[in-house]
PDB file of N, CA and C in Angstrom:
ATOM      1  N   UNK A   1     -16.813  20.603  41.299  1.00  0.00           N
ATOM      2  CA  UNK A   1     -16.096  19.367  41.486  1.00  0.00           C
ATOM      3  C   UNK A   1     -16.365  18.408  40.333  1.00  0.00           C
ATOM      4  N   UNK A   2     -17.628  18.361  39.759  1.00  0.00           N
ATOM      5  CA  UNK A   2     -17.816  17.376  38.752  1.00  0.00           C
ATOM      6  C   UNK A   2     -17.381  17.975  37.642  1.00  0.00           C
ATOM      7  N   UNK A   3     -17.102  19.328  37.409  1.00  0.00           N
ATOM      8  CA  UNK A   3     -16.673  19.146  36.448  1.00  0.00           C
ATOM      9  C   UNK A   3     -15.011  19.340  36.335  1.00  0.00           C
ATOM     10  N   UNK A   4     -14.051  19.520  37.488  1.00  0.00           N
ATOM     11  CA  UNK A   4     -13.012  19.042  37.122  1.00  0.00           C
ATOM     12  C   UNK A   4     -13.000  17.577  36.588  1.00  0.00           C
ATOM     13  N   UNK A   5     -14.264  16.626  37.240  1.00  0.00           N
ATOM     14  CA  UNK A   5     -13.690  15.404  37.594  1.00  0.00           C
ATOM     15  C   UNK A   5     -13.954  14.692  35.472  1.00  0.00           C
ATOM     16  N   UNK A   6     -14.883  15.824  35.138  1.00  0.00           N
ATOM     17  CA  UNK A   6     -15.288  15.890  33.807  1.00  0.00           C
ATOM     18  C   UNK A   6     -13.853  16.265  32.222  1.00  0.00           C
ATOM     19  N   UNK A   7     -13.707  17.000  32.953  1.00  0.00           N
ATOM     20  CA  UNK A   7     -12.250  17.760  32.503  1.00  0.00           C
ATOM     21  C   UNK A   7     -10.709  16.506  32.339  1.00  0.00           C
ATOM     22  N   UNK A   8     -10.842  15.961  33.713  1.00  0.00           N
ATOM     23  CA  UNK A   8      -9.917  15.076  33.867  1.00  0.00           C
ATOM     24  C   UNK A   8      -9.824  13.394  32.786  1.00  0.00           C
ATOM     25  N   UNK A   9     -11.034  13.433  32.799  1.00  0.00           N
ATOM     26  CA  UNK A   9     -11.878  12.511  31.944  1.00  0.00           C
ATOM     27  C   UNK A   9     -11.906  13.078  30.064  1.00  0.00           C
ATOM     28  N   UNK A  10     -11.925  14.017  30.088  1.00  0.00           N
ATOM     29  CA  UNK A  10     -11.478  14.094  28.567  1.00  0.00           C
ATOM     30  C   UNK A  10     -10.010  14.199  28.097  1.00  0.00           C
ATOM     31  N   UNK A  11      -9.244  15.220  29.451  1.00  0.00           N
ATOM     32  CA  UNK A  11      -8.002  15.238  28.776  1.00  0.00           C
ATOM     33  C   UNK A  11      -6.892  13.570  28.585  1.00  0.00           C
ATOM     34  N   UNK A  12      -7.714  12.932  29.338  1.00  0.00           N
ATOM     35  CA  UNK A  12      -7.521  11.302  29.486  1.00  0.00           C
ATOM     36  C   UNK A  12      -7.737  10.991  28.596  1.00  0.00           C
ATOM     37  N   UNK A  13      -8.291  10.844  27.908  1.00  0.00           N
ATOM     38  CA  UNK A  13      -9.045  10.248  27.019  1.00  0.00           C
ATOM     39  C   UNK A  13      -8.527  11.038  25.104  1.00  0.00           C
ATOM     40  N   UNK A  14      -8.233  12.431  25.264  1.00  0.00           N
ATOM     41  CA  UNK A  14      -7.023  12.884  24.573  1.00  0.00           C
ATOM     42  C   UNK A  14      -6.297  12.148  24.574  1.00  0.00           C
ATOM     43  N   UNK A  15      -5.784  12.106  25.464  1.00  0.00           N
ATOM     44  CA  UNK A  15      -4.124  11.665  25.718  1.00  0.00           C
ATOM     45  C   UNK A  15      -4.023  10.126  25.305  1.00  0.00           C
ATOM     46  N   UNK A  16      -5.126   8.970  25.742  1.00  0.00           N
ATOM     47  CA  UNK A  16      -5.083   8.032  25.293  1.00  0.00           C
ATOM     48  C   UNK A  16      -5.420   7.820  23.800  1.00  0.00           C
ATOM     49  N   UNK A  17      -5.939   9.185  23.198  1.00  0.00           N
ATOM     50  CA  UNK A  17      -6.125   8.775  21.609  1.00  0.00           C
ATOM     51  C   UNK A  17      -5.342   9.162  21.016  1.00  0.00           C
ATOM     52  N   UNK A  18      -3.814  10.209  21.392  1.00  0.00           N
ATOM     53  CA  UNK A  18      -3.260  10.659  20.829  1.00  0.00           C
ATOM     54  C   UNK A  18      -1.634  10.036  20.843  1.00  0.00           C
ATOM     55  N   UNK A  19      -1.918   8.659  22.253  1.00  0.00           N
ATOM     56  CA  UNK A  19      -0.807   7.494  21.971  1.00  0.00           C
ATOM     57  C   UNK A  19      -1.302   6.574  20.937  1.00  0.00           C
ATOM     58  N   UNK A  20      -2.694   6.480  20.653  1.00  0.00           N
ATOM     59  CA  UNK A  20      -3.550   5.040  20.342  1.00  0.00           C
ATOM     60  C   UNK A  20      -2.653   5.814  18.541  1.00  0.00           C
ATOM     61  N   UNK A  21      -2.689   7.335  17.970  1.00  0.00           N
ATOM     62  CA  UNK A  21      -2.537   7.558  16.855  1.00  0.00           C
ATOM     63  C   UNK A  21      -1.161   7.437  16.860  1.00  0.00           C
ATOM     64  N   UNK A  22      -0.519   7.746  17.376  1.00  0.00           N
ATOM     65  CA  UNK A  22       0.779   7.714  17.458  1.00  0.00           C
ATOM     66  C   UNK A  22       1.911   6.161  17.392  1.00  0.00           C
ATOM     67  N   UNK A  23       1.170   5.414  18.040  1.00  0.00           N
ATOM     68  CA  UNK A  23       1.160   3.740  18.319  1.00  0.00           C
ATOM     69  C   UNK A  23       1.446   3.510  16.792  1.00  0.00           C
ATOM     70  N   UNK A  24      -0.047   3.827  16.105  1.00  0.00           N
ATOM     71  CA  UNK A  24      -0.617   3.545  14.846  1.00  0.00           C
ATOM     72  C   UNK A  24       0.159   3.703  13.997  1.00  0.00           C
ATOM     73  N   UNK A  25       0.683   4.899  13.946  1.00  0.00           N
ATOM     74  CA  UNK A  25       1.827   5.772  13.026  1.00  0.00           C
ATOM     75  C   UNK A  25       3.274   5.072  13.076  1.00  0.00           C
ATOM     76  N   UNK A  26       3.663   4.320  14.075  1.00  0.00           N
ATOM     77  CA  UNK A  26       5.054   4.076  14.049  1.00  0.00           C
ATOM     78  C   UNK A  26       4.599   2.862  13.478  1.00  0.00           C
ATOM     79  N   UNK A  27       3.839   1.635  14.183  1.00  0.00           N
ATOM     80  CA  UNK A  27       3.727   0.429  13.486  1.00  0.00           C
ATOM     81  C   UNK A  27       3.459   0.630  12.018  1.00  0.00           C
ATOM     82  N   UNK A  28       2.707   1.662  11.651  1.00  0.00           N
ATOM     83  CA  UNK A  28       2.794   1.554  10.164  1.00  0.00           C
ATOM     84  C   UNK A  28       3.866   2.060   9.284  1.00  0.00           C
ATOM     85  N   UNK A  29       4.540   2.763   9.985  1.00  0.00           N
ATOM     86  CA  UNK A  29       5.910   3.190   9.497  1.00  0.00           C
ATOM     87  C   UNK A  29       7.238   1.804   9.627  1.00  0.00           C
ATOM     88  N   UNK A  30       6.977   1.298  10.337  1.00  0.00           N
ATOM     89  CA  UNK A  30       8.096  -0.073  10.826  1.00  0.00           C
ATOM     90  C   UNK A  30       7.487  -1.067   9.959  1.00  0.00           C
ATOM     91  N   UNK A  31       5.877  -0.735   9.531  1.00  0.00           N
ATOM     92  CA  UNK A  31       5.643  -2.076   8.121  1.00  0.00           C
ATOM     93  C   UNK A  31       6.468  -1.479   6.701  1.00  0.00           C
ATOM     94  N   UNK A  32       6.164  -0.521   7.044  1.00  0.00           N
ATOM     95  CA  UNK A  32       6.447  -0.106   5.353  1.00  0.00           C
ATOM     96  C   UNK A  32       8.327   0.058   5.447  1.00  0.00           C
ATOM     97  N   UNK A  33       8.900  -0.468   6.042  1.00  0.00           N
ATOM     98  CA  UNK A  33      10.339  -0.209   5.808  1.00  0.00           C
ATOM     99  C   UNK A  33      10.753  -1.362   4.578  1.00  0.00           C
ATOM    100  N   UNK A  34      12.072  -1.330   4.249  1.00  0.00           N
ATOM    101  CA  UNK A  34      12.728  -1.612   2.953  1.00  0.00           C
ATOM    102  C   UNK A  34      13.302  -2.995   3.302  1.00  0.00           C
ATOM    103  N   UNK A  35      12.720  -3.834   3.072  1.00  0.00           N
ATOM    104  CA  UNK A  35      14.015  -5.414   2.976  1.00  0.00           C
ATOM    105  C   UNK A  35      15.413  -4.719   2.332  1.00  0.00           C
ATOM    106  N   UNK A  36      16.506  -5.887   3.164  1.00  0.00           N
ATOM    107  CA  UNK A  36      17.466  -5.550   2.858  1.00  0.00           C
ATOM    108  C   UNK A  36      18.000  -5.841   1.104  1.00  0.00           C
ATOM    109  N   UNK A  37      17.110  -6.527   0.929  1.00  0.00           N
ATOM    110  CA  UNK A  37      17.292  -6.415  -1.053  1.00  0.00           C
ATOM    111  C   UNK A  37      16.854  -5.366  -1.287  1.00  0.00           C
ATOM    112  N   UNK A  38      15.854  -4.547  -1.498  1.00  0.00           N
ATOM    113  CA  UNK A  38      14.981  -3.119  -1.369  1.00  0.00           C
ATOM    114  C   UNK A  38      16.149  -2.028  -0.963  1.00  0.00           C
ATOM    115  N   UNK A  39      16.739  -2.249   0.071  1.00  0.00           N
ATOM    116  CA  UNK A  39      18.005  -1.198   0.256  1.00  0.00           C
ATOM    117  C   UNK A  39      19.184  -1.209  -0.526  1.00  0.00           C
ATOM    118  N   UNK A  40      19.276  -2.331  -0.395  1.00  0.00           N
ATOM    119  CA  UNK A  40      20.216  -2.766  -1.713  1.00  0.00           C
ATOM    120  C   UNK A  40      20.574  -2.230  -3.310  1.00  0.00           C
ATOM    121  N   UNK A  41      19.129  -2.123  -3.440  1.00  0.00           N
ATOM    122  CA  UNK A  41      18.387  -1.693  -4.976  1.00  0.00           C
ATOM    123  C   UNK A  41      18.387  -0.388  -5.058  1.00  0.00           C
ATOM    124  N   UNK A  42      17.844   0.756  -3.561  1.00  0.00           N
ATOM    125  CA  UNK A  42      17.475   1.619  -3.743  1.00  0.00           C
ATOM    126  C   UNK A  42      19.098   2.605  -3.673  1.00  0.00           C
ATOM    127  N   UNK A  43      20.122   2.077  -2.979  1.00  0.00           N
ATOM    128  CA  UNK A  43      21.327   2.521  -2.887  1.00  0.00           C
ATOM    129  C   UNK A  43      22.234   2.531  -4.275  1.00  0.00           C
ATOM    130  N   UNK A  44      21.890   1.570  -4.892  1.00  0.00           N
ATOM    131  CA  UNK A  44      22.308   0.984  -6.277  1.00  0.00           C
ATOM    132  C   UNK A  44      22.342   2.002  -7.082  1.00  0.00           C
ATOM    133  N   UNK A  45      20.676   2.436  -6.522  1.00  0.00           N
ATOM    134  CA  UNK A  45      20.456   3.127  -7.853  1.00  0.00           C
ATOM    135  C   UNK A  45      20.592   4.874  -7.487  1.00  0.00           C
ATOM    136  N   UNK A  46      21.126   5.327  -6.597  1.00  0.00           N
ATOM    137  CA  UNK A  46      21.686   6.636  -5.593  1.00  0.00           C
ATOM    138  C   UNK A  46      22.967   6.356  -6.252  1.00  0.00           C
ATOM    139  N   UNK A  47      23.559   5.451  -5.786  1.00  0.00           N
ATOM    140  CA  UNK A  47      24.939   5.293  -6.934  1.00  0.00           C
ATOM    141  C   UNK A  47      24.795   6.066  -8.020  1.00  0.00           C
ATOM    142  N   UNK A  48      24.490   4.836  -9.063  1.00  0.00           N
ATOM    143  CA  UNK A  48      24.295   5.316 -10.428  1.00  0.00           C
ATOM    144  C   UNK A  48      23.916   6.633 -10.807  1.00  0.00           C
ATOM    145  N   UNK A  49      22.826   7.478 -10.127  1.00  0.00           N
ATOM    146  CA  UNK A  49      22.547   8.800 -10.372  1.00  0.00           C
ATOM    147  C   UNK A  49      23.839   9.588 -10.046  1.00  0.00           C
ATOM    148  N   UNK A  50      24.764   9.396  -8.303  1.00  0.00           N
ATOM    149  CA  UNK A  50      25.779  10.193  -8.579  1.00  0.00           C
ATOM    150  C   UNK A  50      26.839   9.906  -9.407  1.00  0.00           C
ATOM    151  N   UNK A  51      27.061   8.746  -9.956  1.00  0.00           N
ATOM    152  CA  UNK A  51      27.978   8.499 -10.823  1.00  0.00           C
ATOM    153  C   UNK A  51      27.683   9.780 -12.324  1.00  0.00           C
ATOM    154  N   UNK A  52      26.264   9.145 -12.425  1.00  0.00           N
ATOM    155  CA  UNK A  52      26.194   9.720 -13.777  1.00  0.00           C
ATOM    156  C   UNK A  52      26.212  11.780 -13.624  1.00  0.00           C
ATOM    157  N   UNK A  53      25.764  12.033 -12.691  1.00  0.00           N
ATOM    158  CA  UNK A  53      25.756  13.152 -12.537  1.00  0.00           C
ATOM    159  C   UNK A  53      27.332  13.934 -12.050  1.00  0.00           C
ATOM    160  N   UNK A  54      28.565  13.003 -11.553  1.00  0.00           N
ATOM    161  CA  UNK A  54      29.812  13.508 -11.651  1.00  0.00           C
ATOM    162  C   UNK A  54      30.384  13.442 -13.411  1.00  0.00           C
ATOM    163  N   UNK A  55      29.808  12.264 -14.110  1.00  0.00           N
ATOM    164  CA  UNK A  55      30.500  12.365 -14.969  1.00  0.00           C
ATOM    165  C   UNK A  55      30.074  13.526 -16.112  1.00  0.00           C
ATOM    166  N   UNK A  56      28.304  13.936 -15.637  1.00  0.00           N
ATOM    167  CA  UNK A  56      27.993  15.527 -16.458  1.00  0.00           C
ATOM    168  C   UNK A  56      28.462  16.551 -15.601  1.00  0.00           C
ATOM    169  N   UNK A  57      29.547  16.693 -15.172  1.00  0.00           N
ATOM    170  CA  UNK A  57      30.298  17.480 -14.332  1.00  0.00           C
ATOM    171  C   UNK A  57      29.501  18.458 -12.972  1.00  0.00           C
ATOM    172  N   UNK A  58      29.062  17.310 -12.511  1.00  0.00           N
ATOM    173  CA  UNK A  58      27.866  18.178 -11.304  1.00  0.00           C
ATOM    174  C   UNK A  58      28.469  18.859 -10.196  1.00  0.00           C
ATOM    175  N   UNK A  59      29.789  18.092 -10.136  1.00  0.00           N
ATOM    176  CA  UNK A  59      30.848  18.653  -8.825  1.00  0.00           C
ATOM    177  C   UNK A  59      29.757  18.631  -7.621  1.00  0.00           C
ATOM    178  N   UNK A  60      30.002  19.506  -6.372  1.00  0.00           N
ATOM    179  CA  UNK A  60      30.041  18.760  -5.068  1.00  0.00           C
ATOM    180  C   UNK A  60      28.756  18.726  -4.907  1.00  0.00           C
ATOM    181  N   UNK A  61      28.010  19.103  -6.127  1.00  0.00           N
ATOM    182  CA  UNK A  61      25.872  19.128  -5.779  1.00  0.00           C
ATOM    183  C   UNK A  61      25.658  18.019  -6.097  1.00  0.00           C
ATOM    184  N   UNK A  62      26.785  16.782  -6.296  1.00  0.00           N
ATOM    185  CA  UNK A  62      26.316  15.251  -6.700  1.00  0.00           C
ATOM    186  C   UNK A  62      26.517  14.659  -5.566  1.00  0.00           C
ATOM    187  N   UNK A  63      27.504  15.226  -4.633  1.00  0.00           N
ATOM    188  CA  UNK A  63      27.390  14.305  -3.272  1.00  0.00           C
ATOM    189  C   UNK A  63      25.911  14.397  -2.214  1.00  0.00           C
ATOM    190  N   UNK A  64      26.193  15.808  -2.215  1.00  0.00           N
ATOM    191  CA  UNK A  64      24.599  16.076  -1.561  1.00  0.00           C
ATOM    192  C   UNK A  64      23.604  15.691  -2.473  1.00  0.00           C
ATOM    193  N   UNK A  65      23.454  15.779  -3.668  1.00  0.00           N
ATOM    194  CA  UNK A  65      22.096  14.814  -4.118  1.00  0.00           C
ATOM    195  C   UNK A  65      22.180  13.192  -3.957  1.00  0.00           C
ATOM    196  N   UNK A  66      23.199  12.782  -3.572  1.00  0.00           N
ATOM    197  CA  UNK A  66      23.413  11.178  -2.955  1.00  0.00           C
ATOM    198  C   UNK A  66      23.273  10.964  -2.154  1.00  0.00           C
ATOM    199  N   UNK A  67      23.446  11.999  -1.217  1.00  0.00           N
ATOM    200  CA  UNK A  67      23.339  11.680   0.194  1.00  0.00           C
ATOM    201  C   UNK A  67      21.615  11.995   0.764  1.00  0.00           C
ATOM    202  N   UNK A  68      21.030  12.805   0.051  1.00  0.00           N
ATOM    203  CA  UNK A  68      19.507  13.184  -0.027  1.00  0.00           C
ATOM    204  C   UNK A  68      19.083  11.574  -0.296  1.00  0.00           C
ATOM    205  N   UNK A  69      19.393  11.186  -1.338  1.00  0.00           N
ATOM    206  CA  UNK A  69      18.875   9.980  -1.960  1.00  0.00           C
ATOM    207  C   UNK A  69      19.003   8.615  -1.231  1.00  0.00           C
ATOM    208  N   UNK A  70      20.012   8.976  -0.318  1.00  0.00           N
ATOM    209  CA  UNK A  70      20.065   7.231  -0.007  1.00  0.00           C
ATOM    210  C   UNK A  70      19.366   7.842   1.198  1.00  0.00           C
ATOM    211  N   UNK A  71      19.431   8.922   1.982  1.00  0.00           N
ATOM    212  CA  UNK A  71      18.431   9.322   3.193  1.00  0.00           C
ATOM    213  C   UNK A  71      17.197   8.907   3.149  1.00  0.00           C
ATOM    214  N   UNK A  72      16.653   9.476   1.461  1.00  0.00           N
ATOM    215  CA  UNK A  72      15.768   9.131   1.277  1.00  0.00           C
ATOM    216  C   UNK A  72      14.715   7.531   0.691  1.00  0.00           C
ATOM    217  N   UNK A  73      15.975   7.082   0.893  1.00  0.00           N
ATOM    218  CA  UNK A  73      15.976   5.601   1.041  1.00  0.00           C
ATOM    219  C   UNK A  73      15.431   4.818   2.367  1.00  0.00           C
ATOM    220  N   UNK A  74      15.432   5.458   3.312  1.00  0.00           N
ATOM    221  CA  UNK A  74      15.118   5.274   4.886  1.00  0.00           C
ATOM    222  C   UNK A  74      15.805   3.454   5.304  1.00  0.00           C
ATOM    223  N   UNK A  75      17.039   3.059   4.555  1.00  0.00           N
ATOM    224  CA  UNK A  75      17.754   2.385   5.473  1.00  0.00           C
ATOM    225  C   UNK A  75      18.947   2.759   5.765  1.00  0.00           C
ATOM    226  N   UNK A  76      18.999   1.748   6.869  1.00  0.00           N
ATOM    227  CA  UNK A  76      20.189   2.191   7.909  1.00  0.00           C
ATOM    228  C   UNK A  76      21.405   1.499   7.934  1.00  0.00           C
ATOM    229  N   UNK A  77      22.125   1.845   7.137  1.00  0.00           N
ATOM    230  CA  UNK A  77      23.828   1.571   6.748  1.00  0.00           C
ATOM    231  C   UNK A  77      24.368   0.556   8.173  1.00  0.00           C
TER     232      UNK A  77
END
């Protein structure tokens, strides 16, 4: 009996450290996001790369490298 009651008590205690990391992980992900000047800038410049890369004739591997790029921009249109 004590040691379910032992058992119950760690996987608790898992579980509360593995919201406490998780908690951690999003608030620090929601600090580090992009002001909307920052998105601005970073789209700007996703532009300019597919621009310049249609005009060295990249054809349709310039849309998907734009669309990688502003993804990888992490704002939200």
């Amino acid at each position: 009996m004590l040691t379910a009651v032992l058992r119950r008590a760690s996987a608790a205690r898992r579980l509360a450290g593995a919201a406490f990391c998780f908690g951690l992980a999003f608030s620090l992900a929601a600090s580090a996001a992009l002001t909307p000047e920052q998105c601005a800038l970073c789209w700007q410049d996703c532009i300019a790369r597919y621009e310049q890369c249609r005009a060295e004739g990249g054809g349709s591997a310039c849309f998907r490298e734009r669309q990688a790029c502003v993804n990888a921009c992490g704002c939200r249109g």
